[in-house]
PDB file of N, CA and C in Angstrom:
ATOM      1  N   UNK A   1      92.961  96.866  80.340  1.00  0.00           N
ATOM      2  CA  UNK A   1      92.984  98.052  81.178  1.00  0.00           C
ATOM      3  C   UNK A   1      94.231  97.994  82.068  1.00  0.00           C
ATOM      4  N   UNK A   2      95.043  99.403  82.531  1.00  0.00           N
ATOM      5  CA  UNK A   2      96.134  99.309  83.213  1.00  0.00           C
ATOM      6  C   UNK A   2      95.455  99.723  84.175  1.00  0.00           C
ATOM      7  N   UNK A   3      96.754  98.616  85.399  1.00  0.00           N
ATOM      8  CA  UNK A   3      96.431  99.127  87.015  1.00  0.00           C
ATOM      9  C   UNK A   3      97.058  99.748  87.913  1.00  0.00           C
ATOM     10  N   UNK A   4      97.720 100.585  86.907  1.00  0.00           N
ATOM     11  CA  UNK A   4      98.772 101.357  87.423  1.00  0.00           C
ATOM     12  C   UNK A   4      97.746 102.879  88.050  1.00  0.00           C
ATOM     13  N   UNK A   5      98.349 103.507  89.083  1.00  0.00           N
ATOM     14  CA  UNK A   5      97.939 104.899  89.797  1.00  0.00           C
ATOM     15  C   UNK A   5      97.991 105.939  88.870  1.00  0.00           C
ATOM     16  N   UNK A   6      96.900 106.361  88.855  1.00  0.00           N
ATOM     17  CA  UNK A   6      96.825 107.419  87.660  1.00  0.00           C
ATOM     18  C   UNK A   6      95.932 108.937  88.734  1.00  0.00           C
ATOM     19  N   UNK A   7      96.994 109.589  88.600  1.00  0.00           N
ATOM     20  CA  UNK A   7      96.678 111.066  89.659  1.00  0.00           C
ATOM     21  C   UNK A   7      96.307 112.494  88.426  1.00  0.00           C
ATOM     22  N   UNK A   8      94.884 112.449  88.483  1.00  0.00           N
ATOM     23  CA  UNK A   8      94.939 113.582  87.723  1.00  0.00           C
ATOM     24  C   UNK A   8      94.211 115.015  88.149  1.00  0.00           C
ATOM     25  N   UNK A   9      94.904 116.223  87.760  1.00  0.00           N
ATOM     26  CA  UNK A   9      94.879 117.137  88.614  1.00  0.00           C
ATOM     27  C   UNK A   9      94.896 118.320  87.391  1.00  0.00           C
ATOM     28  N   UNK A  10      94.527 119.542  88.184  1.00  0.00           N
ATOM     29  CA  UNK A  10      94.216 120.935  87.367  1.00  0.00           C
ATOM     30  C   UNK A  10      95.175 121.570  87.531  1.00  0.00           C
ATOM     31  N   UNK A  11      95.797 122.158  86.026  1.00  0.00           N
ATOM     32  CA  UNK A  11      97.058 122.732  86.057  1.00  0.00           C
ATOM     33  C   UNK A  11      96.371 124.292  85.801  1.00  0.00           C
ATOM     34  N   UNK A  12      96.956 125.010  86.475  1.00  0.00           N
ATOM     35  CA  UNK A  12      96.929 126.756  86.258  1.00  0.00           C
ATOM     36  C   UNK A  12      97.582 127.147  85.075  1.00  0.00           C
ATOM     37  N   UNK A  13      99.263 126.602  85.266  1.00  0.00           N
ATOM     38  CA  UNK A  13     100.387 127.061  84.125  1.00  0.00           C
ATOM     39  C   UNK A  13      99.911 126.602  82.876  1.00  0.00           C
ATOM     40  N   UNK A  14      99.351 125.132  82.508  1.00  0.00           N
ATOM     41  CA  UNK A  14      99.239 124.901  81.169  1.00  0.00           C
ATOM     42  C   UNK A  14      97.740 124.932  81.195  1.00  0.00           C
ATOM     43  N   UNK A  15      96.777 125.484  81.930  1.00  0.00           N
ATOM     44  CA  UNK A  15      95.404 125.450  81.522  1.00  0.00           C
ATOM     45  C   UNK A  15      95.147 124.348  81.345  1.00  0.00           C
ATOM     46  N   UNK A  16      94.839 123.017  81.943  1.00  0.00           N
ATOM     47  CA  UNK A  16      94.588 121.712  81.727  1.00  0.00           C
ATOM     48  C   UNK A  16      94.860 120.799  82.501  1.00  0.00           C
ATOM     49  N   UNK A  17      93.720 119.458  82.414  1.00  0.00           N
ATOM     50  CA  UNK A  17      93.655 118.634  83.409  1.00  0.00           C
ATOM     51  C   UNK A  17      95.409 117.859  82.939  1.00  0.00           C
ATOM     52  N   UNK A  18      96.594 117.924  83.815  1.00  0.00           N
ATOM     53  CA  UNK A  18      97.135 116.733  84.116  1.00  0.00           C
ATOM     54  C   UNK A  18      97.015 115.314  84.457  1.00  0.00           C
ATOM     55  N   UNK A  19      97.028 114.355  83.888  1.00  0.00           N
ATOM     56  CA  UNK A  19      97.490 112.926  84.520  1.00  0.00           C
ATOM     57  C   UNK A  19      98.551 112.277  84.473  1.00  0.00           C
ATOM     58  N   UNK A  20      99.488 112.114  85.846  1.00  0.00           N
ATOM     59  CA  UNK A  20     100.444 111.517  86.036  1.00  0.00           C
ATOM     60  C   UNK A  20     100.220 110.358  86.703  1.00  0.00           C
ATOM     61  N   UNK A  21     101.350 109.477  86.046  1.00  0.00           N
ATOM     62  CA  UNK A  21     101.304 107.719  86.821  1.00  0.00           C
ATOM     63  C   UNK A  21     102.667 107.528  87.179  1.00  0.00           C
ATOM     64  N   UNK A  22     102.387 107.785  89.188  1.00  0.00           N
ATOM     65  CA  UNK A  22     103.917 108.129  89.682  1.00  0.00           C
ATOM     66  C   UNK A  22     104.577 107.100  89.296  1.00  0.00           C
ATOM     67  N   UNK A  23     104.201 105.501  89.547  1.00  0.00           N
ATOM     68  CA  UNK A  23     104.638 104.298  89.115  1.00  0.00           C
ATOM     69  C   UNK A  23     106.015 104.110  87.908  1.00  0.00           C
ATOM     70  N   UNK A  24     105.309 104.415  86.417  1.00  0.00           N
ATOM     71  CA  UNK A  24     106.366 104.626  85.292  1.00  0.00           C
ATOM     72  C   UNK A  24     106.732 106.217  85.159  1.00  0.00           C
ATOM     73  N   UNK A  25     108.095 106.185  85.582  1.00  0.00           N
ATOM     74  CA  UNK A  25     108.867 107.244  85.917  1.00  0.00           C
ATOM     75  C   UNK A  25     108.583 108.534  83.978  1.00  0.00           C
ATOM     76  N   UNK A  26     108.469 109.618  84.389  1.00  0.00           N
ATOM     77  CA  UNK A  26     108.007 110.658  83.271  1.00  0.00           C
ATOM     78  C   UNK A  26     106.542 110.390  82.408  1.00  0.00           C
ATOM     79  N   UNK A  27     106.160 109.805  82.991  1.00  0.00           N
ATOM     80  CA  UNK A  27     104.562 109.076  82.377  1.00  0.00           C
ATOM     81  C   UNK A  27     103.764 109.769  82.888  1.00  0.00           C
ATOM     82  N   UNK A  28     103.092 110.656  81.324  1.00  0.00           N
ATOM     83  CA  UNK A  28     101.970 111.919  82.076  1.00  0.00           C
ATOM     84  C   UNK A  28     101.463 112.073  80.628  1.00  0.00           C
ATOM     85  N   UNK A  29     100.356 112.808  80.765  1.00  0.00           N
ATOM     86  CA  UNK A  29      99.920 113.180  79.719  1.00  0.00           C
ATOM     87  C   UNK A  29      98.976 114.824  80.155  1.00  0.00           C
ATOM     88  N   UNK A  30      97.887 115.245  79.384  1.00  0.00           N
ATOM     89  CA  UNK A  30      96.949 115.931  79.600  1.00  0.00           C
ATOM     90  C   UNK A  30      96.399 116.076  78.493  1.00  0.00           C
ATOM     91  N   UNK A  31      94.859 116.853  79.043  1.00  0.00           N
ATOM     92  CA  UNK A  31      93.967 116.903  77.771  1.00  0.00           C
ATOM     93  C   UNK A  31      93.135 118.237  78.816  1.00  0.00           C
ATOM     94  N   UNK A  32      92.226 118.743  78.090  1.00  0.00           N
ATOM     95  CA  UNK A  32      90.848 119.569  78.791  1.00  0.00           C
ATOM     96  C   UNK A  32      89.968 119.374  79.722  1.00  0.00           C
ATOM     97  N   UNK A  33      90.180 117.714  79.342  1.00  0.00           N
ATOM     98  CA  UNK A  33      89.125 117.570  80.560  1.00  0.00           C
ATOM     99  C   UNK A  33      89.719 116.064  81.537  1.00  0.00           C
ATOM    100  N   UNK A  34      89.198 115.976  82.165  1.00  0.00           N
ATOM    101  CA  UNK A  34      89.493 114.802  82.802  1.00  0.00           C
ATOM    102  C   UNK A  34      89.550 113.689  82.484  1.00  0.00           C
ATOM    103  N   UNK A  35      88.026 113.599  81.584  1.00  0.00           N
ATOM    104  CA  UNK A  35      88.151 112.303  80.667  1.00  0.00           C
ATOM    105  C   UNK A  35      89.312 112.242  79.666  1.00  0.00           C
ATOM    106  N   UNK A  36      89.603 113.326  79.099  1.00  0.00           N
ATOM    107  CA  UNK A  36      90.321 113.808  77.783  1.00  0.00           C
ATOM    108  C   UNK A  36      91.851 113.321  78.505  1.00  0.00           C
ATOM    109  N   UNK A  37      92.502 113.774  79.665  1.00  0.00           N
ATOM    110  CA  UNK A  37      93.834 113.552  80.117  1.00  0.00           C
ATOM    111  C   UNK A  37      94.002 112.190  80.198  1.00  0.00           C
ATOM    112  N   UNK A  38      92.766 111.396  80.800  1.00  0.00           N
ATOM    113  CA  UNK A  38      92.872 109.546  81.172  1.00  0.00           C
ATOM    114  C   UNK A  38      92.603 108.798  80.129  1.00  0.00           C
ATOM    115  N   UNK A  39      92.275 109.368  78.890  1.00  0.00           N
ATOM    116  CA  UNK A  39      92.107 108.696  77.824  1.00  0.00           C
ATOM    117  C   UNK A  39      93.880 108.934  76.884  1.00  0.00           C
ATOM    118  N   UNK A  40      94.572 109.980  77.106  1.00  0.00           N
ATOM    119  CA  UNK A  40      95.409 110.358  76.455  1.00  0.00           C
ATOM    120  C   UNK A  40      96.786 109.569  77.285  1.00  0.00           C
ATOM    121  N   UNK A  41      96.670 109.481  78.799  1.00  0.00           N
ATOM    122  CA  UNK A  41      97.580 109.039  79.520  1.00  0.00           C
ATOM    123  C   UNK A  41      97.719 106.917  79.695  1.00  0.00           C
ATOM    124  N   UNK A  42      96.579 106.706  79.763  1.00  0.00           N
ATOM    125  CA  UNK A  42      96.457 105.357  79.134  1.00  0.00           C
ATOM    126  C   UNK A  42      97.055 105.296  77.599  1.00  0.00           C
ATOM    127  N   UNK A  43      97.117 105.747  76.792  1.00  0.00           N
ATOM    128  CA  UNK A  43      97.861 105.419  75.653  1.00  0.00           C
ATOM    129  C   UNK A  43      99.661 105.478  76.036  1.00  0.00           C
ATOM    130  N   UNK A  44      99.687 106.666  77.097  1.00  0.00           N
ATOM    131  CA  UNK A  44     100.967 107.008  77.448  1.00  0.00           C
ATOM    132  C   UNK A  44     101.849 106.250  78.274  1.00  0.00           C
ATOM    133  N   UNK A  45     100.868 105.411  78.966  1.00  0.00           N
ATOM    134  CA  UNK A  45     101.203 103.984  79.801  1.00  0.00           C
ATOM    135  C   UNK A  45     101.608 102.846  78.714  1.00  0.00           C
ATOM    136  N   UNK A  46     100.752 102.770  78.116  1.00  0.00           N
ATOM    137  CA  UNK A  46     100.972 101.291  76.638  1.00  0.00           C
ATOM    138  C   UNK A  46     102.638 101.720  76.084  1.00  0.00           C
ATOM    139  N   UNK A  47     102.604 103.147  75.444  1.00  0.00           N
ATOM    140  CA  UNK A  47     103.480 103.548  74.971  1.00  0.00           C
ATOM    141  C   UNK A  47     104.968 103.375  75.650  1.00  0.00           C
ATOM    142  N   UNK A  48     105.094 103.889  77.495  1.00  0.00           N
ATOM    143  CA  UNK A  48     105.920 103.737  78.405  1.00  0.00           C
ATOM    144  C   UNK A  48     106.287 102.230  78.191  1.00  0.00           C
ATOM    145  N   UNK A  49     105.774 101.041  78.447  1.00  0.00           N
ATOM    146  CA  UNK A  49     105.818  99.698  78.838  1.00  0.00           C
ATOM    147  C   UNK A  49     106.535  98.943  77.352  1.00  0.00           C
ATOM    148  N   UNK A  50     106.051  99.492  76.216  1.00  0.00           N
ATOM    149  CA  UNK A  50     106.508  98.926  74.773  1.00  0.00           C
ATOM    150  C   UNK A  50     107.742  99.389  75.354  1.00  0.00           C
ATOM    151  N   UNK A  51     108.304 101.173  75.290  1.00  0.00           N
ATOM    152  CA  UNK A  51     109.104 101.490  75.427  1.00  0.00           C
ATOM    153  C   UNK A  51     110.270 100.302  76.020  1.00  0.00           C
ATOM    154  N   UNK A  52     109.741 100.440  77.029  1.00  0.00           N
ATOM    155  CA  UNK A  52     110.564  99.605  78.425  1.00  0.00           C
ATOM    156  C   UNK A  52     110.930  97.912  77.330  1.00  0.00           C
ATOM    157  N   UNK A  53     109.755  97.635  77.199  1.00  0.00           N
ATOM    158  CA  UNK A  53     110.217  95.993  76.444  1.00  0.00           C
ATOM    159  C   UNK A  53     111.264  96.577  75.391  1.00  0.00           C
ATOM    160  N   UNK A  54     111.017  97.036  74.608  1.00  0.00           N
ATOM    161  CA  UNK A  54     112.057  97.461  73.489  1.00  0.00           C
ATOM    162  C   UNK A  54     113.630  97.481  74.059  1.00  0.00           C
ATOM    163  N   UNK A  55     113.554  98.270  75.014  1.00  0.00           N
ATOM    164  CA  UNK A  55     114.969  98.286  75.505  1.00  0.00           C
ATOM    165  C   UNK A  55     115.589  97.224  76.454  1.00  0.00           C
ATOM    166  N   UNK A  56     114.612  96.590  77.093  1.00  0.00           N
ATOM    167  CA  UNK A  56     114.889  95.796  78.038  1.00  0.00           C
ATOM    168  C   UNK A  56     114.579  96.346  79.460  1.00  0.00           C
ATOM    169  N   UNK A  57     114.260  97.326  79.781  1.00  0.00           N
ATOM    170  CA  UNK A  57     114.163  98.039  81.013  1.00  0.00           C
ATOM    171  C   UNK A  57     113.184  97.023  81.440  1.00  0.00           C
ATOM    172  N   UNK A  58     113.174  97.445  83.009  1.00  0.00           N
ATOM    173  CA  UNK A  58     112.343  96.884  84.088  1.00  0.00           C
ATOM    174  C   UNK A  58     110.924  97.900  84.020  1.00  0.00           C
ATOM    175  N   UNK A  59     109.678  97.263  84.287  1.00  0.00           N
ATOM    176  CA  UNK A  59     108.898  97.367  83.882  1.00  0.00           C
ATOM    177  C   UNK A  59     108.221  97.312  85.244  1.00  0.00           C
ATOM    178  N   UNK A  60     107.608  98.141  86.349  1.00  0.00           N
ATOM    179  CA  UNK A  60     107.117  97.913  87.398  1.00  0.00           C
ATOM    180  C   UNK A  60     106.084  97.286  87.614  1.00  0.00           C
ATOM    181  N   UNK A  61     105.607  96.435  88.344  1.00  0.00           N
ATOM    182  CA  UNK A  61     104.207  95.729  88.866  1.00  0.00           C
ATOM    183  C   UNK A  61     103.352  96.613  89.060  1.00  0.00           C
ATOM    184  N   UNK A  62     102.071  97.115  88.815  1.00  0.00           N
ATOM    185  CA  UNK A  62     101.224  97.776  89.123  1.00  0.00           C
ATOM    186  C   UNK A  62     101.060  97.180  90.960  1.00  0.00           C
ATOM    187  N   UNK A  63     100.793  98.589  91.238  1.00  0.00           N
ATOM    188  CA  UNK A  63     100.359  98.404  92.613  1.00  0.00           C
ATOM    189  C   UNK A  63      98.999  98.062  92.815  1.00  0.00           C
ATOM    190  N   UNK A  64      98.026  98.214  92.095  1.00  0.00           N
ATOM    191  CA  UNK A  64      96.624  98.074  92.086  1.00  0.00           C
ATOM    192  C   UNK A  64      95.861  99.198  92.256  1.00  0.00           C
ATOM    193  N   UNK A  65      96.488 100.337  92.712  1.00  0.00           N
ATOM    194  CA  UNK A  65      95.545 101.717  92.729  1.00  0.00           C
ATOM    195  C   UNK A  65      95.648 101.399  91.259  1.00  0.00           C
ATOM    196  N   UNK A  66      94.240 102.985  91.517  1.00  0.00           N
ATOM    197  CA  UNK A  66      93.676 103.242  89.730  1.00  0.00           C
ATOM    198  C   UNK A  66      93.695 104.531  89.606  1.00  0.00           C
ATOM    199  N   UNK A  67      92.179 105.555  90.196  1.00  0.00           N
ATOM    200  CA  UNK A  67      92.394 106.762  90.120  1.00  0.00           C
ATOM    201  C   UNK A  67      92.191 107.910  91.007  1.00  0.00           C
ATOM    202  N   UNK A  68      93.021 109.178  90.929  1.00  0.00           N
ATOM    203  CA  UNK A  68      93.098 109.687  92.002  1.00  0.00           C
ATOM    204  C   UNK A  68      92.821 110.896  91.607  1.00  0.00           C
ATOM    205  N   UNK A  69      91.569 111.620  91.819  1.00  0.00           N
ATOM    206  CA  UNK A  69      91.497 112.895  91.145  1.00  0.00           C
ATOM    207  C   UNK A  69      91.520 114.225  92.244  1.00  0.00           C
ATOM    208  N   UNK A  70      92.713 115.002  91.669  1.00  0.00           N
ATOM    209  CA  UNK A  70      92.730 115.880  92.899  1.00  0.00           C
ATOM    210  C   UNK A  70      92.739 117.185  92.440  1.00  0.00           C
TER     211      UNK A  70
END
């Protein structure tokens, strides 16, 4: 499980729950529902971090928040 801050919120424009993780910079996802965005954005975190190893990038420490539903 990641322990990175995961903020997920109701979008008007795209009709759908957002989840963003301010932490890894462009790391977001969404889905319909709430569950649906944090299940889709956790893959989007794994995906971010490979990313990052692949290239060598720096890879931030989780702060220890988890979730923030607003």
């Amino acid at each position: 499980m990641n322990k990175y801050e995961i903020i997920i919120y109701w979008s008007d424009e795209d009709q759908a729950f957002v989840a963003e993780v301010p932490e890894l910079s462009g790391c977001m996802a969404h889905g319909p529902t709430q569950e649906a965005a944090l299940a889709q954005v956790n893959e989007a975190i794994q995906l971010w971090i490979d990313t990052a190893k692949e290239h060598g990038d720096p890879i931030p420490a989780p702060k220890g928040r988890r979730l923030i539903l607003a």
